[in-house]
Protein backbone atom coordinates (compact mmCIF):
# COMPACT_ATOMS: atom_id res chain seq x y z
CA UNK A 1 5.55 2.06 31.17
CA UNK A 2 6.28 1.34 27.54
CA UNK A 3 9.85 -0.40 27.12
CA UNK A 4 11.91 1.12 24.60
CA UNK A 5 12.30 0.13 21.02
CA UNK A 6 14.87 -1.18 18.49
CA UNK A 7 15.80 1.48 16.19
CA UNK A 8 15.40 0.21 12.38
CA UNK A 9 16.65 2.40 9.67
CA UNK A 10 14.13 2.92 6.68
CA UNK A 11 14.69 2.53 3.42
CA UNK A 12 12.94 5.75 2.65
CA UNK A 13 12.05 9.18 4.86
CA UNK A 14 8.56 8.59 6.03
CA UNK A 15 6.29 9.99 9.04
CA UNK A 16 8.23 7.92 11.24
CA UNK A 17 11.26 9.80 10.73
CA UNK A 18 9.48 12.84 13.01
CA UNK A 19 6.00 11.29 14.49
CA UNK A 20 5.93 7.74 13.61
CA UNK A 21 6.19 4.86 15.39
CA UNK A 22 9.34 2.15 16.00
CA UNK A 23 8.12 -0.87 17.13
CA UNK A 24 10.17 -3.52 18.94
CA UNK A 25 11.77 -6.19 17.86
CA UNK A 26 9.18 -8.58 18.99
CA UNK A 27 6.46 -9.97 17.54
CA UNK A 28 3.31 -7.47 16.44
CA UNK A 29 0.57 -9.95 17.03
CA UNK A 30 -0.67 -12.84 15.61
CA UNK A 31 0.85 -14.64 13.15
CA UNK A 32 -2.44 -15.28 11.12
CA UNK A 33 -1.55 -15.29 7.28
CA UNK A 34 -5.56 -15.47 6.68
CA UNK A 35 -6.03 -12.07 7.66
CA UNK A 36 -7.29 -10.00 4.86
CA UNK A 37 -10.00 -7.66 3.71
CA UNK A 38 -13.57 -9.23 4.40
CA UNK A 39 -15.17 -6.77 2.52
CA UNK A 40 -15.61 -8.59 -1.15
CA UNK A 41 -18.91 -6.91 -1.90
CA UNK A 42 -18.94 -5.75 -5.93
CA UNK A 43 -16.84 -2.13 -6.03
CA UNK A 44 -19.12 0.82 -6.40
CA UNK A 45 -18.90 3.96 -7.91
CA UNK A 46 -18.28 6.04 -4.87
CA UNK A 47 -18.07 9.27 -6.42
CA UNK A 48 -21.24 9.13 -7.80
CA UNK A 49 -22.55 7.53 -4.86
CA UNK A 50 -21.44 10.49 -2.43
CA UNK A 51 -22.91 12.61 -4.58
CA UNK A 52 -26.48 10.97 -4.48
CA UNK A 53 -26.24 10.97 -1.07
CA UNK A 54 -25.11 14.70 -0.77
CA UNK A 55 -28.57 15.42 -2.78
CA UNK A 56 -30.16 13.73 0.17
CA UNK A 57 -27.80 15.11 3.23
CA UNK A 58 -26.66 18.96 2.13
CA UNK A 59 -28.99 21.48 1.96
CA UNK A 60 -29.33 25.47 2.16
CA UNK A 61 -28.23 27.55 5.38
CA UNK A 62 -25.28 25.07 5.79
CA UNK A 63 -27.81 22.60 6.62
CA UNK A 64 -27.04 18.66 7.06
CA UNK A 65 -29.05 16.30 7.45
CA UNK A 66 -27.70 12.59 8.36
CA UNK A 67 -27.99 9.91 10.58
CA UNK A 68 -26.07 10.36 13.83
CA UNK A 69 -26.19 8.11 16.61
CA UNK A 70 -28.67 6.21 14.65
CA UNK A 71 -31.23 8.24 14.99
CA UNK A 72 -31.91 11.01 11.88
CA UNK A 73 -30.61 14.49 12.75
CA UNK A 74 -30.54 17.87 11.73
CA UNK A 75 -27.00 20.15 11.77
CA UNK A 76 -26.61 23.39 11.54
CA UNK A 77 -22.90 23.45 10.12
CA UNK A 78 -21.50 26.38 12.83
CA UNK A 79 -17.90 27.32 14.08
CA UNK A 80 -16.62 25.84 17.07
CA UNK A 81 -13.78 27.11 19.67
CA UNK A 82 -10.78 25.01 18.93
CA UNK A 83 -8.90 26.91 16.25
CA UNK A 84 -5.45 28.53 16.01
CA UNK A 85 -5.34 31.89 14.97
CA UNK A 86 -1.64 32.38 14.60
CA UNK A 87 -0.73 28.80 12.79
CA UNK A 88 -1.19 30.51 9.48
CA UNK A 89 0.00 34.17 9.96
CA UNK A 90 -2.05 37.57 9.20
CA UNK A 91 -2.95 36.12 5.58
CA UNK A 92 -5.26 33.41 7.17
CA UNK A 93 -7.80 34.08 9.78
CA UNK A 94 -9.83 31.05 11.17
CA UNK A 95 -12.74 32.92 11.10
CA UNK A 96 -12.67 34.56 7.63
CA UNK A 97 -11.76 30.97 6.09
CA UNK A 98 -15.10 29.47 8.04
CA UNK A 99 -16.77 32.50 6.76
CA UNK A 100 -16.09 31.71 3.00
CA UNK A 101 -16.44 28.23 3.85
CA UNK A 102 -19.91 28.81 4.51
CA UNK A 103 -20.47 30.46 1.68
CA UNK A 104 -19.14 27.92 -0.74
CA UNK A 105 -20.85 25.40 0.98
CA UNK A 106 -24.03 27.25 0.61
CA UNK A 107 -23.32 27.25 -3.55
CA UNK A 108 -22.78 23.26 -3.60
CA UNK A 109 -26.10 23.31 -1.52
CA UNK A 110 -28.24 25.47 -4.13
CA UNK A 111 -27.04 23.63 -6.56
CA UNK A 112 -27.47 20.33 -5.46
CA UNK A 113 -31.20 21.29 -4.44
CA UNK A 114 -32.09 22.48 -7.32
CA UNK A 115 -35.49 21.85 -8.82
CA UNK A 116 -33.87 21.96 -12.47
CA UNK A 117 -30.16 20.54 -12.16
CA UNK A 118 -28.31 21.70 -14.69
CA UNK A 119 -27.44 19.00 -17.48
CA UNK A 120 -24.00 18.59 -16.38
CA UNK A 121 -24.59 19.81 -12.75
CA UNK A 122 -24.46 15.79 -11.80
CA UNK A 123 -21.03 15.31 -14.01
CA UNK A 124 -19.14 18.00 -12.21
CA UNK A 125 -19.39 17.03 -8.30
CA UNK A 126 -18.53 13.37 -9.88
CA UNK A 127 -15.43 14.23 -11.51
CA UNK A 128 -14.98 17.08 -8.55
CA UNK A 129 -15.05 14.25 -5.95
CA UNK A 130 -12.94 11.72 -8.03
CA UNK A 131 -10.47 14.05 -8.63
CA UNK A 132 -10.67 15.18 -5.00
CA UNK A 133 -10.44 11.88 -3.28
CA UNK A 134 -7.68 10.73 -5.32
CA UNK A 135 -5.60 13.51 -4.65
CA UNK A 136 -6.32 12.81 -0.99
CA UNK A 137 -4.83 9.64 -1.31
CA UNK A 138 -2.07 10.98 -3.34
CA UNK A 139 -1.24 13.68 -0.55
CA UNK A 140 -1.30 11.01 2.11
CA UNK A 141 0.67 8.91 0.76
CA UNK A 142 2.96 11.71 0.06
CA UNK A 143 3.23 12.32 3.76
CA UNK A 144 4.47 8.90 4.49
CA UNK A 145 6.84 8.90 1.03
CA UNK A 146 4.78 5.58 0.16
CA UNK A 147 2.92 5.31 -3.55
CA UNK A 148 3.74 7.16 -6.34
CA UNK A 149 4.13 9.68 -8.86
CA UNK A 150 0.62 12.12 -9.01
CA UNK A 151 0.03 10.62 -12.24
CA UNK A 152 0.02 6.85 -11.42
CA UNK A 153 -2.04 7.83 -8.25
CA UNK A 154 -4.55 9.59 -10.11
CA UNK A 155 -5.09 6.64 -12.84
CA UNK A 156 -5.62 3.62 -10.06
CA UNK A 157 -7.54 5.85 -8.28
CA UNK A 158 -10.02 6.81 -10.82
CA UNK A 159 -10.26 3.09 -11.45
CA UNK A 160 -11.07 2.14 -8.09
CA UNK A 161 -13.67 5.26 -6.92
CA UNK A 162 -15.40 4.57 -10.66
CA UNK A 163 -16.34 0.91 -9.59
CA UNK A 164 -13.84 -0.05 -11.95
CA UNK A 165 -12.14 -3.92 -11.56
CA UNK A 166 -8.37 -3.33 -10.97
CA UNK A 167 -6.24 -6.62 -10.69
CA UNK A 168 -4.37 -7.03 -7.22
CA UNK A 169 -1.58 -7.95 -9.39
CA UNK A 170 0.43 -7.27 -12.61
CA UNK A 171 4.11 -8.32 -14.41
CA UNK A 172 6.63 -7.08 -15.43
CA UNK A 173 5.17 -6.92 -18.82
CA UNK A 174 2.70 -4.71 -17.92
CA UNK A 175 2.51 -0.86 -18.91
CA UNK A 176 1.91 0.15 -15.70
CA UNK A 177 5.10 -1.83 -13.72
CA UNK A 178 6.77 0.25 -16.61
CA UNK A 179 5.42 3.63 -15.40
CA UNK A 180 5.94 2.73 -11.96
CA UNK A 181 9.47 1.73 -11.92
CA UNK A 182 10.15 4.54 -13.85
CA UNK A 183 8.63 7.04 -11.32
CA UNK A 184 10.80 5.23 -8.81
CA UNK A 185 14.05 5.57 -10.66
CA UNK A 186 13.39 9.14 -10.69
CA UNK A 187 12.85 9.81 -7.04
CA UNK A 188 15.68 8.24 -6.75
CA UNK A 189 13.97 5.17 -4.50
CA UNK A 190 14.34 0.60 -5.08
CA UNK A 191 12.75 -0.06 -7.89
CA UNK A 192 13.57 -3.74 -8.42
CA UNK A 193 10.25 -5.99 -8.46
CA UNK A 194 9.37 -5.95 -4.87
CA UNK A 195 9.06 -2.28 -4.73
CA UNK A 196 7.28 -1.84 -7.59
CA UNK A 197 4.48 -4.02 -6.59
CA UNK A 198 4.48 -2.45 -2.88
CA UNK A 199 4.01 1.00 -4.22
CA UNK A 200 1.48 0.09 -5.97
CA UNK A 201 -0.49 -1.62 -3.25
CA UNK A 202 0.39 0.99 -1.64
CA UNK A 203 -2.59 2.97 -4.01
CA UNK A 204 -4.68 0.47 -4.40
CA UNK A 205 -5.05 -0.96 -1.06
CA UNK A 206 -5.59 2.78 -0.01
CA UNK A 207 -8.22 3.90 -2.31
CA UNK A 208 -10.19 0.62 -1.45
CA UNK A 209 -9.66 1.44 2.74
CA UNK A 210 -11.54 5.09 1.60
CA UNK A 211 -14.04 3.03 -0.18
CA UNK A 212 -14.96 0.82 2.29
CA UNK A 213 -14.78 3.69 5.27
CA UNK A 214 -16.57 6.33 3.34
CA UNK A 215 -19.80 3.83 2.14
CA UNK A 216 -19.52 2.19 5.35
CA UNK A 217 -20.35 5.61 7.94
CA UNK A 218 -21.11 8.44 5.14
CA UNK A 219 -23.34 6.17 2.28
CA UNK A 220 -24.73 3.60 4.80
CA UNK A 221 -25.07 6.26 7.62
CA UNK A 222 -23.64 3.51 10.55
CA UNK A 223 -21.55 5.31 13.33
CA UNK A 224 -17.76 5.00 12.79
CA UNK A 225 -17.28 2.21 15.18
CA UNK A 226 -13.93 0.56 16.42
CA UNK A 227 -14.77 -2.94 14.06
CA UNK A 228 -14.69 -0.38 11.07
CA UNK A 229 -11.39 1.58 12.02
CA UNK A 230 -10.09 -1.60 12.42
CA UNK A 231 -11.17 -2.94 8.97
CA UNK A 232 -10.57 0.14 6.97
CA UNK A 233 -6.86 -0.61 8.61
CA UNK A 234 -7.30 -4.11 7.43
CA UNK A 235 -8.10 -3.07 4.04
CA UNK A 236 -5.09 -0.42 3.87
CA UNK A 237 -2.31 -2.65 4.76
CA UNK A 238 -3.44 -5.89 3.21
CA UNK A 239 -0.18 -7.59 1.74
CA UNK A 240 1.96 -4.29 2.68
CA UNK A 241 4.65 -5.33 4.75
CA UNK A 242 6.44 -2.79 7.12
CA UNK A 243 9.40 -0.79 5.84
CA UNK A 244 10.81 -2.70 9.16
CA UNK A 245 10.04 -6.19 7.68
CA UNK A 246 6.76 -7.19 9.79
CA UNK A 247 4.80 -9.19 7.48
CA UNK A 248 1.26 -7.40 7.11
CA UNK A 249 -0.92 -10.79 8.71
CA UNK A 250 0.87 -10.09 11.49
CA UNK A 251 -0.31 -6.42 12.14
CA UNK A 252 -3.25 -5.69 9.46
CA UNK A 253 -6.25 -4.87 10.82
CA UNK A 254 -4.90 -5.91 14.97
CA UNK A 255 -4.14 -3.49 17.68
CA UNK A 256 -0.82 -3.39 18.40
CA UNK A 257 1.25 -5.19 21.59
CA UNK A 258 4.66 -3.73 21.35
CA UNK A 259 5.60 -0.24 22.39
CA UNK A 260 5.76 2.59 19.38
CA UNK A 261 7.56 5.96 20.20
CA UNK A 262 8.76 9.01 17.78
CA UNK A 263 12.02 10.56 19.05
CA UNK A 264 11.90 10.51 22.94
CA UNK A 265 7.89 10.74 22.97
CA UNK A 266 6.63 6.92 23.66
CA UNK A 267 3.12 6.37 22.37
CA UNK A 268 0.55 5.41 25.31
CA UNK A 269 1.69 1.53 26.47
CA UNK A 270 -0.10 -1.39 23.89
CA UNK A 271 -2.16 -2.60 26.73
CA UNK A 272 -3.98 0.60 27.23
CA UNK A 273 -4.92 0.69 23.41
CA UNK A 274 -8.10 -1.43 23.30
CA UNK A 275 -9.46 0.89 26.25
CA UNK A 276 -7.92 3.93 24.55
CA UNK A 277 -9.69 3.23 21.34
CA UNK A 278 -12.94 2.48 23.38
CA UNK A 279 -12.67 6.00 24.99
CA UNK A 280 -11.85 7.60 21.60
CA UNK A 281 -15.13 6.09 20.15
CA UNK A 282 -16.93 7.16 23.17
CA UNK A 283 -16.25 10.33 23.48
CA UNK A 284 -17.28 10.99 19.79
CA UNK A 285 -20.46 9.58 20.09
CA UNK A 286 -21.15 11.65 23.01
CA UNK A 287 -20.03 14.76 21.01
CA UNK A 288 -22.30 13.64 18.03
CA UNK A 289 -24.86 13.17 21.19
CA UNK A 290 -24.49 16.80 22.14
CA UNK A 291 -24.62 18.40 18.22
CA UNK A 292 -27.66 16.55 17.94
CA UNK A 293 -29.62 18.18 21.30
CA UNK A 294 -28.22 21.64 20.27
CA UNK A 295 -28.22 21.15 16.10
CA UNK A 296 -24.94 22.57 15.74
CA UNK A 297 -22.15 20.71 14.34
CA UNK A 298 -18.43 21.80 13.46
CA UNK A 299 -17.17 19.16 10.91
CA UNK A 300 -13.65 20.40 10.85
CA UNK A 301 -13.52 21.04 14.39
CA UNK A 302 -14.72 17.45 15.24
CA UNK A 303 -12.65 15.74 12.26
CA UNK A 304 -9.36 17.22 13.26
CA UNK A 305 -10.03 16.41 16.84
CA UNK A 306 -10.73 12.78 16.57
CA UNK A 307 -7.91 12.30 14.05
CA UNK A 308 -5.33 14.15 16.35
CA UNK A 309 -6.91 11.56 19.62
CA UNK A 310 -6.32 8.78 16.98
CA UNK A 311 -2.75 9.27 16.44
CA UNK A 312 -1.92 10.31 19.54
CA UNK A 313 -3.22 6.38 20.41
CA UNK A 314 -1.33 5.03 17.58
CA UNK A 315 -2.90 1.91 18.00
CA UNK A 316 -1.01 0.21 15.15
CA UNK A 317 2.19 -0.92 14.14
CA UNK A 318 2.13 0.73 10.80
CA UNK A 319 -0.15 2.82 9.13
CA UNK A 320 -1.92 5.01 11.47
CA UNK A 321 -1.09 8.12 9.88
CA UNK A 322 -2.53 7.14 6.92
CA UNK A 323 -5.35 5.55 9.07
CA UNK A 324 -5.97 9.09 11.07
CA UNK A 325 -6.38 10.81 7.49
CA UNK A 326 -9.24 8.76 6.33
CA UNK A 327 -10.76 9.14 10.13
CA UNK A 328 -10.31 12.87 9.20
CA UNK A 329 -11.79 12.97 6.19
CA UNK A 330 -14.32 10.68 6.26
CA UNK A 331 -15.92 12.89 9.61
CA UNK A 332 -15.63 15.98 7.20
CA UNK A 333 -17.73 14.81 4.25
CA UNK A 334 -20.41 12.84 6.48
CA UNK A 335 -20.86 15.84 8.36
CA UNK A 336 -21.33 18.94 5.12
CA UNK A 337 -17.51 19.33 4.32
CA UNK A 338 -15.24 17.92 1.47
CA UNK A 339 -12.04 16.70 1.48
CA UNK A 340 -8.84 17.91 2.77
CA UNK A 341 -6.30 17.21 0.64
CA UNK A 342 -3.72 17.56 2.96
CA UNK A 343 -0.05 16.94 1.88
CA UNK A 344 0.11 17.06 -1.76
CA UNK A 345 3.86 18.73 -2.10
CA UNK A 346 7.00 19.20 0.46
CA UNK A 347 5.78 22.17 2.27
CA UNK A 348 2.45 21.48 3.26
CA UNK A 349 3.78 17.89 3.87
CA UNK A 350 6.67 19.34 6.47
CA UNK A 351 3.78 21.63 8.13
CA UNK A 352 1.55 18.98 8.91
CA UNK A 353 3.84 17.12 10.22
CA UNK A 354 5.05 19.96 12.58
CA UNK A 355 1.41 20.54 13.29
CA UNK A 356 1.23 16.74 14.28
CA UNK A 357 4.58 16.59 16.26
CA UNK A 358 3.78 19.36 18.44
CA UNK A 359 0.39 18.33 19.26
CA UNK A 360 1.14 14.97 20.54
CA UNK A 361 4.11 16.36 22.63
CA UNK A 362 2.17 19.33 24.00
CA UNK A 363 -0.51 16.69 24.35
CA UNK A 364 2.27 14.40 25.94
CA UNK A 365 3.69 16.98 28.34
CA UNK A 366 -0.14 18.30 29.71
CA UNK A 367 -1.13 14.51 30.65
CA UNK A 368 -2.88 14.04 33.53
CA UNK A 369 -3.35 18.12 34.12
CA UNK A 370 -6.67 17.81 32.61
CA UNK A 371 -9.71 15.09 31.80
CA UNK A 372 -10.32 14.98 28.38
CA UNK A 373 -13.85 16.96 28.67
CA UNK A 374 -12.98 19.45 31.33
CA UNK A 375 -13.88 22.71 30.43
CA UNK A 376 -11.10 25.07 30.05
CA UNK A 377 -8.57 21.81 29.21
CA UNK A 378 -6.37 22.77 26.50
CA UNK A 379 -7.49 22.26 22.88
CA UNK A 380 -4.48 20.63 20.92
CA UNK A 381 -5.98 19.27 17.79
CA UNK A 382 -6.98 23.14 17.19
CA UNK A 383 -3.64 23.65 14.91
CA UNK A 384 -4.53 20.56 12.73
CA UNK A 385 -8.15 22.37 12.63
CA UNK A 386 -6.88 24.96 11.09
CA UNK A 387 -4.36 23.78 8.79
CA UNK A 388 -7.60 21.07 7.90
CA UNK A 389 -10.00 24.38 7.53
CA UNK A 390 -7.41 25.83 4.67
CA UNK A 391 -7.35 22.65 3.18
CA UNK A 392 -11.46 22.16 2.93
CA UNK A 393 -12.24 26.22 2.45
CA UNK A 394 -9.76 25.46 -0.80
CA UNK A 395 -11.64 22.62 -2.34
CA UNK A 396 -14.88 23.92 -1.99
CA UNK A 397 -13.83 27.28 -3.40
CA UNK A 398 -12.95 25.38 -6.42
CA UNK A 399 -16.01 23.37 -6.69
CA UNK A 400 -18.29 26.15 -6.03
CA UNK A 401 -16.49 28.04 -9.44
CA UNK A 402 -17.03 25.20 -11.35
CA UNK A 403 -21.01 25.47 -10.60
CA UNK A 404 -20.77 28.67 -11.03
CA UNK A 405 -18.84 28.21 -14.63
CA UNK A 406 -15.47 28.42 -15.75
CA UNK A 407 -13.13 30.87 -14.17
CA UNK A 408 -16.49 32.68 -12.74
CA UNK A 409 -16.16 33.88 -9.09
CA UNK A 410 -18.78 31.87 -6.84
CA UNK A 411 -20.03 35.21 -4.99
């Protein structure tokens, strides 16, 4: 049984405040100040590179075609069970937004299969999927109240999904410490030196986690695998301390070995995490296993499962919301979906994390009712499916207009 924790105060509201985790007083792990990305490959353009690779992976009939399991398959994108139909009210059905989902889907697909692309057919999904990806970052971020302003977020993010060189450092002189300290003076947040430079990691380090986990699973096809959670959690928290004052080589990129717990709920023990994260993996590849034999897949069903199992680990110190996000939305786009930019403002920031606070303590309360895979076991990721399905039936709607042209409906 997990001990119980110190209570720290934060300097700002984050996750933690209603599901995060409080470690202990004791040490996270080991004290290794070499730990650090290992990815130093030359940045891509990932925008443009998801989009080559959509040409090659999305096609009509809310076809995909990827490899799973590392073996090529074929998909037929279809709804799964697993959804809540009263999360959004009578406005929002589960089944009309997988409907239009479909149909949008089936517009990016025509288009991206076309014999003739039009001229600027290529330019639009690229500046779609940068703008896309940066506001995911933006509305993640947002959840935790780490980062910045939208506009700050935006600009280093562009940089970094172009392929762009952005310095892991700047001064005081610097336009951009300017802008940032600003946009901390007006929410009101520290804004000496130290938090300037943290909020900006914050972005940075952030961007280059969805980087590396997006080209790793969706542009390289490889199976998201434990050593690249682990990684893209490496990546994310490189040089970001905790608001709690763990240095980050002590937790980056390690599972963690002190208890966690949000309000009275206490996260699963630290020494069942390395078998908890082997289960997790497992039980998606068997899941990918089964799509594959019946060529059906549900990417929002799966995504928002496996990023609801994820948290419900918490199998670091710090960051695994932001960690369970890009888990999320990296199984979304590798599997015919886009994005969900989940987050971006206070009320869809306070309904997620309802969403997530209720499914870990409904989760929390059923243990040991049901196995994992027994049929009829309760389904508790299926609110975060549908807030996620909102999110993605949203984004596509908009892309689908723009190829479709300005202001046009994409019918």
């Amino acid at each position: 049984m997990a001990t119980s924790a110190k209570k720290i105060k934060h300097k700002r509201s984050s996750l933690s405040n209603i599901f995060g985790a409080i470690p202990s007083a004791s040490s996270a792990g080991p004290n290794d100040s070499n730990i650090g990305p290992k990815d130093r490959t030359s940045p891509i353009n990932i925008t443009k590179s998801i989009r080559e690779k959509m040409q090659k992976a999305i096609f009509p009939n809310a076809t995909v075609r990827i490899r799973s399991r590392k073996i090529p398959a074929c998909f037929t994108i279809s709804m799964a069970d697993g959804y809540d139909y009263n999360l959004l009210g009578d406005e929002f059905d589960p089944d009309d937004l997988y409907d239009e989902m479909l149909k949008y889907n089936q517009v990016l697909a025509e288009s991206l299969q076309s014999g003739n692309l039009l001229d600027n057919t290529s330019n639009i999904v690229d500046e779609f999927m940068l703008d896309v990806l940066s506001k995911m970052i933006f509305g993640s971020n947002y959840i935790e109240q780490a980062g910045a302003g939208l506009d700050i977020t935006l600009k280093l993010c562009h940089a970094i999904f172009y392929g762009e060189t952005v310095p892991d450092e700047i001064t005081e002189r610097d336009p951009e410490y300017q802008a940032l300290k600003e946009d901390l003076v007006r929410q009101g947040l520290p804004a000496g030196t130290p938090a300037v430079i943290r909020s900006r990691r914050e972005i940075v380090q952030h961007a280059r986690a969805a980087s590396y986990i997006l080209n790793e699973t969706y542009l390289k096809e490889n199976d998201l695998t434990e050593d690249i959670i682990l990684e893209t959690h490496r990546i994310l928290t490189h040089k970001v301390d905790t608001e709690d004052g763990y240095p980050w080589a002590q937790y980056s990129g390690v599972y963690r070995t002190v208890p966690v717990r949000a309000g009275l709920h206490t996260f699963p023990a630290p020494g069942s995490v390395p078998a908890g994260m082997q289960q997790l993996i497992a039980s998606l590849n068997k899941d990918l296993q089964d799509a594959a034999s019946q060529g059906e897949i549900d990417p929002v069903g799966l995504a928002a499962k496996y990023s609801h199992k994820f948290v419900g680990l918490h199998p670091f110190v710090d960051g695994n919301g932001r960690t369970c996000r890009l888990i999320l939305n990296t199984l979304l786009i590798k599997y015919g979906a886009l994005p969900a930019c989940i987050g971006q403002d206070s009320a869809t920031r306070e309904k997620y994390l309802e969403i997530a606070a209720t499914a870990s303590l409904q989760e929390a309360s059923a243990e040991g009712d049901w196995d994992d895979d027994e049929e009829g076991a309760p389904k508790h990721h299926k609110g975060l499916a549908t807030f996620t399905l909102k999110f993605v039936t949203e984004e596509l709607r908009a892309l689908a207009r723009k190829l479709k042209g300005k202001g046009a409906k994409a019918d």
